[in-house]
Every structure is written in structure tokens, then in C-alpha cells.
Protein backbone atom coordinates (compact mmCIF):
# COMPACT_ATOMS: atom_id res chain seq x y z
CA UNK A 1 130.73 67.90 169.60
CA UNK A 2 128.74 69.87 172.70
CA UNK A 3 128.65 73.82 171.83
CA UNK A 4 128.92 73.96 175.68
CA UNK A 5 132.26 71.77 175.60
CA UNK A 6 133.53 73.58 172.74
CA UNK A 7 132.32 76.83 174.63
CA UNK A 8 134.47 75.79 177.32
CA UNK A 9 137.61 74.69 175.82
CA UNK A 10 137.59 77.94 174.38
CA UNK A 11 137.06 80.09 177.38
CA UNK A 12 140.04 77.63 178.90
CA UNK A 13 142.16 78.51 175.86
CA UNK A 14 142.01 82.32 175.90
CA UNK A 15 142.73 82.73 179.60
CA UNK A 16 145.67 80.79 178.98
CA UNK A 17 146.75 82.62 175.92
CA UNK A 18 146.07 85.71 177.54
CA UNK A 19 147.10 85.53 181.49
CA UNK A 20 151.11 86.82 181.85
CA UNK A 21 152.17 83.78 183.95
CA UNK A 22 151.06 81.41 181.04
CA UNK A 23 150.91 82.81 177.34
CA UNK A 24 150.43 79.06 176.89
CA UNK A 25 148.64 77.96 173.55
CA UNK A 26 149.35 74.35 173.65
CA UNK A 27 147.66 72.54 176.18
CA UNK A 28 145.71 69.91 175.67
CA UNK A 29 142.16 70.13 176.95
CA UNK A 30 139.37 68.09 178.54
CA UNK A 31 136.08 67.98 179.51
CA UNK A 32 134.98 64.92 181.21
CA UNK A 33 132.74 64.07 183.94
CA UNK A 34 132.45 67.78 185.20
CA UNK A 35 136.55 67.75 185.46
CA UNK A 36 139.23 69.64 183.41
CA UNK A 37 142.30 67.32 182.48
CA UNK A 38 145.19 69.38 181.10
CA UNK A 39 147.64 67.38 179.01
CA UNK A 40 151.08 68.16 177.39
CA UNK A 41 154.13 69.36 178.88
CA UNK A 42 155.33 72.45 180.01
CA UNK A 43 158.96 73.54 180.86
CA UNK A 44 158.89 74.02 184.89
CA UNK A 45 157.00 72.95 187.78
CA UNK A 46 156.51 76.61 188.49
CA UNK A 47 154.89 77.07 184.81
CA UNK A 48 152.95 73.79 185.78
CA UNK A 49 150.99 74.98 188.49
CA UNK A 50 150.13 78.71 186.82
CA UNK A 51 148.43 76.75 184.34
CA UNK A 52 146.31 75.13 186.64
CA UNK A 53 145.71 77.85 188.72
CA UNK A 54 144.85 80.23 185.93
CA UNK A 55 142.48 77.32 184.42
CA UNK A 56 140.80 76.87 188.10
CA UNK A 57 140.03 80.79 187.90
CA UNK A 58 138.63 81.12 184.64
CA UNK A 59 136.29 77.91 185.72
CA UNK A 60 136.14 78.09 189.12
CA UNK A 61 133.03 75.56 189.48
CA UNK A 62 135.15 72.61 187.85
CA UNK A 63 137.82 70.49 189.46
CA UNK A 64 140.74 70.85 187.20
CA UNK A 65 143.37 68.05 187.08
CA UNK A 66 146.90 68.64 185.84
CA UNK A 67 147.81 65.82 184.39
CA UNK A 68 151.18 68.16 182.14
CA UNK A 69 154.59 66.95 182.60
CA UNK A 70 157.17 68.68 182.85
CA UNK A 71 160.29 68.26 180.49
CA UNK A 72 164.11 69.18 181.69
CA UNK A 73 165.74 71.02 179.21
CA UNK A 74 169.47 71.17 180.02
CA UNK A 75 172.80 71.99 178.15
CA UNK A 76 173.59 69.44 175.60
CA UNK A 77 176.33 66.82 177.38
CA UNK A 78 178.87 67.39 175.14
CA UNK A 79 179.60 70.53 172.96
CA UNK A 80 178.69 70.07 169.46
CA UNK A 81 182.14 70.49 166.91
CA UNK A 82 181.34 72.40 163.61
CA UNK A 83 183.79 71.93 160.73
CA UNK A 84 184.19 74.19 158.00
């Protein structure tokens, strides 16, 4: 593996640990073609775009694309009965 790539994933991965709008750890990174794909899901569309804004600042000369999902997490349909 490139020690620029890895260089880079890294730098990626500590702006997004460390920024307050993201604390995110587990995004998927990379590096292809001069671009940034982010992978993985995230919890709101909100959340979504911090992570690629907070990736586009940390590498401003890169196109990022932000390819996360995001993933609904609602109240369970039907309340769950615990017996004794």
C-alpha cells in the first residue's frame, strides 16, 4: 500500500474523529483516481453531509464523493412483552 494513501486515509480519519459535528470513526475510506469515496452509513442526512464537508476541508484539493447511506432508526412496531 502507497505511504501517501495511507498518509491520507489517516489525515481523513483524525479530522473525522476529532471535528464536533462528526466524532465519526467508522467510515469507510477511499482513494481512487484523485477522489475520496466515503462508504458506510451514518444515522441522518444532516450527519451525512458534516462528514463530507469536514472530509472536503481537511483535503480541500480532492473531490470527495459521499457515497454513506443513511439508516432510519425508529421505535420498534410493536412493544416488546417481558415475562418473568
Amino acid at each position: 500500500m502507497n505511504t501517501d494513501y495511507q498518509y491520507l486515509v489517516g489525515k481523513i480519519q483524525a479530522a473525522l474523529a476529532a471535528h464536533p459535528r462528526t466524532n465519526k470513526l467508522d467510515v469507510k475510506i477511499m482513494i481512487a483516481g484523485g477522489k475520496v469515496h466515503l462508504m458506510g452509513q451514518t444515522a441522518t442526512e444532516e450527519r451525512r453531509r458534516a462528514i463530507a464537508e469536514v472530509v472536503a476541508e481537511a483535503v480541500p484539493d480532492m473531490d470527495v464523493r459521499n457515497e454513506l447511506t443513511v439508516i432510519e432508526i425508529g421505535s420498534p412496531c410493536q412493544p416488546e412483552d417481558i415475562c418473568d
